[in-house]
PDB file of N, CA and C in Angstrom:
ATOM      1  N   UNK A   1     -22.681  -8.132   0.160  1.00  0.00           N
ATOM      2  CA  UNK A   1     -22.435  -7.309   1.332  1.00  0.00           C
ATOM      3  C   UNK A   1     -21.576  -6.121   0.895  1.00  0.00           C
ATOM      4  N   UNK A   2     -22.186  -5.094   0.911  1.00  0.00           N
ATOM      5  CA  UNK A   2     -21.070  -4.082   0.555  1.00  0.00           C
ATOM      6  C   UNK A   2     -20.248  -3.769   1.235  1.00  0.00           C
ATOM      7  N   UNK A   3     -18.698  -3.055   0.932  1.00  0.00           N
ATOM      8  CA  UNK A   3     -18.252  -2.428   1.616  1.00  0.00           C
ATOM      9  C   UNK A   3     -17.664  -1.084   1.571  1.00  0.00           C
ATOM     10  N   UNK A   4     -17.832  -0.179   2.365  1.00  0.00           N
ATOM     11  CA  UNK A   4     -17.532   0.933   2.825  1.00  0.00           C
ATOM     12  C   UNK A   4     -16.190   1.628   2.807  1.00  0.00           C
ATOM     13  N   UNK A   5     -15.418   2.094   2.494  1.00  0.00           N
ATOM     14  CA  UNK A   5     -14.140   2.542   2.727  1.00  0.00           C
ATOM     15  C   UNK A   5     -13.997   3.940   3.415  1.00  0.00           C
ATOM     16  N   UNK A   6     -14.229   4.500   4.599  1.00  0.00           N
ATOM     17  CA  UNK A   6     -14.307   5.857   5.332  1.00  0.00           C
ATOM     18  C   UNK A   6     -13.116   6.362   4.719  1.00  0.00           C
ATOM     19  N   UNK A   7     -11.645   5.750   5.085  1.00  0.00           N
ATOM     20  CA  UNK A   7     -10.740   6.873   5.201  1.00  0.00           C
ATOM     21  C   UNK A   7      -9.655   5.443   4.469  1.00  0.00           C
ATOM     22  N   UNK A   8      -8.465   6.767   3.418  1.00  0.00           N
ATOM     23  CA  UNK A   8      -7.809   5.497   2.957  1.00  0.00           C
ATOM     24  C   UNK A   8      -6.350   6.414   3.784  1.00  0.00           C
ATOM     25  N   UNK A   9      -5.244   5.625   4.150  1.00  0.00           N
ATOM     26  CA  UNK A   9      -3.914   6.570   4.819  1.00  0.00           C
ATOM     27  C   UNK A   9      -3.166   5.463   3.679  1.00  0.00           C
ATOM     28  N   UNK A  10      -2.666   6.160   3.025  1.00  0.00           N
ATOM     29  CA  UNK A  10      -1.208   6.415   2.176  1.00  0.00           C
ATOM     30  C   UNK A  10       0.360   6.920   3.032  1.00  0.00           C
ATOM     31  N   UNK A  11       1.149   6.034   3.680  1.00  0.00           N
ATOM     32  CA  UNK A  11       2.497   6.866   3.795  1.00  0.00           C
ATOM     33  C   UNK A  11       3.686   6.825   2.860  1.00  0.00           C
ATOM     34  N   UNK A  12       4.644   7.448   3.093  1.00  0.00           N
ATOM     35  CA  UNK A  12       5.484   6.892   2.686  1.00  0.00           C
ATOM     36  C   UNK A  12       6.772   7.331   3.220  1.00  0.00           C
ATOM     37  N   UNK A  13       7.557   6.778   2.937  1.00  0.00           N
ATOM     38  CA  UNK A  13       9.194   7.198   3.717  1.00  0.00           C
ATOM     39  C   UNK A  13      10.068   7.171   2.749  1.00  0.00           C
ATOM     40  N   UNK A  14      11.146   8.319   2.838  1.00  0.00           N
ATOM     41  CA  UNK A  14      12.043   8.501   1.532  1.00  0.00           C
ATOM     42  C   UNK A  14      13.585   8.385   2.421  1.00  0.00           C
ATOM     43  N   UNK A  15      14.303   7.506   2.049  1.00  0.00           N
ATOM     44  CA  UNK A  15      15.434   7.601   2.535  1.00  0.00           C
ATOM     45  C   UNK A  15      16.610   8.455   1.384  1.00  0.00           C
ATOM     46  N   UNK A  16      18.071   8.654   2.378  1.00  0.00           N
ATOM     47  CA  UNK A  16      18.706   9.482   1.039  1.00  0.00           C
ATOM     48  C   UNK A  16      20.028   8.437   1.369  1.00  0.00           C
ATOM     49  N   UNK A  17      19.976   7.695   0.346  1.00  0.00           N
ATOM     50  CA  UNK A  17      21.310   6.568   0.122  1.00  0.00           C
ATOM     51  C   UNK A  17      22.803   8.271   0.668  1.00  0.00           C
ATOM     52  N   UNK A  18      22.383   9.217  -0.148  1.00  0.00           N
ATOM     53  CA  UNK A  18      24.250   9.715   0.080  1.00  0.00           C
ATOM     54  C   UNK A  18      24.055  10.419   1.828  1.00  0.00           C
ATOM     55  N   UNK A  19      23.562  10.359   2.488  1.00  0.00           N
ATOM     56  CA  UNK A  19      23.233  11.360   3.815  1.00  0.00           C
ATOM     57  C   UNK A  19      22.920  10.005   4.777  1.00  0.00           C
ATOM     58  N   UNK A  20      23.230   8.470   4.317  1.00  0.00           N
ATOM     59  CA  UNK A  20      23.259   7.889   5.609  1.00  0.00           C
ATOM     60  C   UNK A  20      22.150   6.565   5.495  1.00  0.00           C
ATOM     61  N   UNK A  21      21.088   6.743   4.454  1.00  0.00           N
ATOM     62  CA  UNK A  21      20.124   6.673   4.530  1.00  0.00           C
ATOM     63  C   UNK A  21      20.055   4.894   3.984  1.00  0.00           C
ATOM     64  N   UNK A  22      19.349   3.946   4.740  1.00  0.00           N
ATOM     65  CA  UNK A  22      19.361   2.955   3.868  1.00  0.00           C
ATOM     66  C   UNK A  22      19.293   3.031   2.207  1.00  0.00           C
ATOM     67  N   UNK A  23      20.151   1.797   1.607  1.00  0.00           N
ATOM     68  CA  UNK A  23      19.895   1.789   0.261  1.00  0.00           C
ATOM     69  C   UNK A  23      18.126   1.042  -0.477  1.00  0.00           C
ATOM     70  N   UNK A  24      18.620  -0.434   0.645  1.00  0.00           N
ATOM     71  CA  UNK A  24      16.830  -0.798   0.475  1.00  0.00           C
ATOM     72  C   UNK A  24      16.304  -1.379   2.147  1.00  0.00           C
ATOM     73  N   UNK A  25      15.096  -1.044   2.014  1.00  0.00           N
ATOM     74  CA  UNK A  25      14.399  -1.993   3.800  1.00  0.00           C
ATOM     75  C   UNK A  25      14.561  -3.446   3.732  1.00  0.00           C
ATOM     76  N   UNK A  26      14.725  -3.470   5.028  1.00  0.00           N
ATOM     77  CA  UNK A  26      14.714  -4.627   5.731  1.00  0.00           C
ATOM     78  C   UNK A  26      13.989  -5.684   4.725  1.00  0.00           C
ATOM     79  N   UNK A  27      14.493  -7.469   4.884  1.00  0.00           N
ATOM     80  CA  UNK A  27      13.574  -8.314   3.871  1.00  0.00           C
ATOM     81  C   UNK A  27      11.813  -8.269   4.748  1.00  0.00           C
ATOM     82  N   UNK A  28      11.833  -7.714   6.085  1.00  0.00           N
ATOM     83  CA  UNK A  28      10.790  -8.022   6.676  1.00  0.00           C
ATOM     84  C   UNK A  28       9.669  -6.701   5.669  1.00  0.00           C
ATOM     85  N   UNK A  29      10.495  -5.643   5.759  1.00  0.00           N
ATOM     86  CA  UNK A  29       9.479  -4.476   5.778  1.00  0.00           C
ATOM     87  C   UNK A  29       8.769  -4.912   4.223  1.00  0.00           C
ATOM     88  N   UNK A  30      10.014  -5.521   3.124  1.00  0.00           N
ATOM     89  CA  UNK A  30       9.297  -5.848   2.010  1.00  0.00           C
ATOM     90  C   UNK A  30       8.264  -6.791   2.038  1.00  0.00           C
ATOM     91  N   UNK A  31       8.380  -7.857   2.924  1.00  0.00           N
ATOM     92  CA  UNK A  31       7.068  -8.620   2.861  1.00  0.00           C
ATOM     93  C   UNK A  31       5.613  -7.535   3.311  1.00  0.00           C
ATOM     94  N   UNK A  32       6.078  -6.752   3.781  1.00  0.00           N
ATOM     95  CA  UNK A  32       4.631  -6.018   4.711  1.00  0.00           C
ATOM     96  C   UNK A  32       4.309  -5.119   3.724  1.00  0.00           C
ATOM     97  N   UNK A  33       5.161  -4.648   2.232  1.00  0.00           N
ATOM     98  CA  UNK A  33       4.902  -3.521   1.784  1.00  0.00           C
ATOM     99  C   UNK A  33       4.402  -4.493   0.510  1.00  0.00           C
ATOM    100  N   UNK A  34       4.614  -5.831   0.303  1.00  0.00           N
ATOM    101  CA  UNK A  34       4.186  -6.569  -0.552  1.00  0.00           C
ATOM    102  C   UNK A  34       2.567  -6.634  -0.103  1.00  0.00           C
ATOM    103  N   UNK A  35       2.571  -7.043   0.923  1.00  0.00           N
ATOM    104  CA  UNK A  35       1.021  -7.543   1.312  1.00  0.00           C
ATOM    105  C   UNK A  35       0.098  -6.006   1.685  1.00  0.00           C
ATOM    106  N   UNK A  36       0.545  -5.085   1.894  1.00  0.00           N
ATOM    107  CA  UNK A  36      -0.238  -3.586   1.689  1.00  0.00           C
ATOM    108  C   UNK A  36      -0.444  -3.750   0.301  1.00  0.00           C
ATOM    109  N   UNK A  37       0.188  -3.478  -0.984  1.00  0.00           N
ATOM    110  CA  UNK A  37       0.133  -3.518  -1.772  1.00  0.00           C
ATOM    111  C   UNK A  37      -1.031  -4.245  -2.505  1.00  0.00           C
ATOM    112  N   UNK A  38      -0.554  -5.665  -1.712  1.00  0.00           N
ATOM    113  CA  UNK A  38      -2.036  -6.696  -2.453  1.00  0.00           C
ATOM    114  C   UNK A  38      -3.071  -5.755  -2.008  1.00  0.00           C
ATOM    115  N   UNK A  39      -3.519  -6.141  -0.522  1.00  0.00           N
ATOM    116  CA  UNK A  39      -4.429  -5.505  -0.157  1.00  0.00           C
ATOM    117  C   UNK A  39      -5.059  -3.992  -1.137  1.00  0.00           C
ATOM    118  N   UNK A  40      -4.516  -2.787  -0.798  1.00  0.00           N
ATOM    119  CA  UNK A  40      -4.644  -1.815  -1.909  1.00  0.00           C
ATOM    120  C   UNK A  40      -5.510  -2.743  -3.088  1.00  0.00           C
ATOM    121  N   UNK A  41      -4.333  -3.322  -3.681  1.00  0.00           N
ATOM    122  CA  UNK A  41      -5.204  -3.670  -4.815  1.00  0.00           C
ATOM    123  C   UNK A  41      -6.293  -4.574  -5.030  1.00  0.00           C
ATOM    124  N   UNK A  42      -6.337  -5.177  -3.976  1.00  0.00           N
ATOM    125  CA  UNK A  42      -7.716  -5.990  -3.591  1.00  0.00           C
ATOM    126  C   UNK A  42      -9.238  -5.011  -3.552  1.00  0.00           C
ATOM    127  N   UNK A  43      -9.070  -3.817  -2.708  1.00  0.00           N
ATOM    128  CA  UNK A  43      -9.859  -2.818  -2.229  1.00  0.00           C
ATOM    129  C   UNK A  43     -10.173  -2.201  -3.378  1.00  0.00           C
ATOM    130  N   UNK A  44      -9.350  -1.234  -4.161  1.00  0.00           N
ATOM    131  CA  UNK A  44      -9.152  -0.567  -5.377  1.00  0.00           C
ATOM    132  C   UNK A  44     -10.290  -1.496  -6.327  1.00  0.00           C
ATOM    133  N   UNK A  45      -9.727  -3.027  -6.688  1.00  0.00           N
ATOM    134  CA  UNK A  45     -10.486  -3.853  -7.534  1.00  0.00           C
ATOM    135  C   UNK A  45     -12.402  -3.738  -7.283  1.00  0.00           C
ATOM    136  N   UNK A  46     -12.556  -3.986  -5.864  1.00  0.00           N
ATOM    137  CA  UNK A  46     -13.981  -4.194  -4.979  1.00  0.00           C
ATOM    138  C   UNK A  46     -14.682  -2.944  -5.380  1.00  0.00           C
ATOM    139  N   UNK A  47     -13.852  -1.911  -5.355  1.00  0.00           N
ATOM    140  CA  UNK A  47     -14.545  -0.716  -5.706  1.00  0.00           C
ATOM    141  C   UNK A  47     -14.502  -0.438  -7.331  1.00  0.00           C
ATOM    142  N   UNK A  48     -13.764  -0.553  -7.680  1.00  0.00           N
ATOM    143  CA  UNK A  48     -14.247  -0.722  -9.472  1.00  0.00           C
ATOM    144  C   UNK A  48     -15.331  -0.990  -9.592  1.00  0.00           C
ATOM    145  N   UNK A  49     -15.640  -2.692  -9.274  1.00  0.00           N
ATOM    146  CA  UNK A  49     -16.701  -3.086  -9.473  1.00  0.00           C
ATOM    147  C   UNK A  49     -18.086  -2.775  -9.309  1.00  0.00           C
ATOM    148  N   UNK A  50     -17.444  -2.353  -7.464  1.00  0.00           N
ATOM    149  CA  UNK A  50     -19.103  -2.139  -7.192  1.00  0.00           C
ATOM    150  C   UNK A  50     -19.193  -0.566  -8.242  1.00  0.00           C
ATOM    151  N   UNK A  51     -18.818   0.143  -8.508  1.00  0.00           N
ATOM    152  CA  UNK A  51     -18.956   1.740  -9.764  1.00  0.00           C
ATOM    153  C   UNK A  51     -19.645   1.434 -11.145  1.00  0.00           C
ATOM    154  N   UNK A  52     -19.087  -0.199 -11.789  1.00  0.00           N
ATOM    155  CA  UNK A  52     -19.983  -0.459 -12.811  1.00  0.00           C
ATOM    156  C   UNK A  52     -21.544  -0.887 -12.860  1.00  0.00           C
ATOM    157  N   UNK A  53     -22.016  -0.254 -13.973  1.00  0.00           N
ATOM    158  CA  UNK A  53     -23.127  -0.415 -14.040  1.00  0.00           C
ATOM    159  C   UNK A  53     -24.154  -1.768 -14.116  1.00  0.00           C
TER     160      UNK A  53
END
């Protein structure tokens, strides 16, 4: 079954440790930026594949 990828959204957020800014996120936000991450690289992998010959 193939799949399709229309549109990929990349954000990101920059904090400034000296102006106020958290040093690191929340333990929650790291689990969510862990599992984007997999994902990404789950997708990224699917499409390798399907490119080889």
């Amino acid at each position: 079954m193939p799949i399709i990828v229309d549109e990929v959204v990349i954000s990101v957020e920059v904090g400034n440790a000296e102006s106020g800014g958290a040093a690191s996120p929340p333990p929650a936000q790291l689990d969510k930026q862990a599992l984007i991450a997999e994902c990404v690289a789950q997708v990224l992998e699917i499409l390798r594949q399907q490119q080889e010959p």
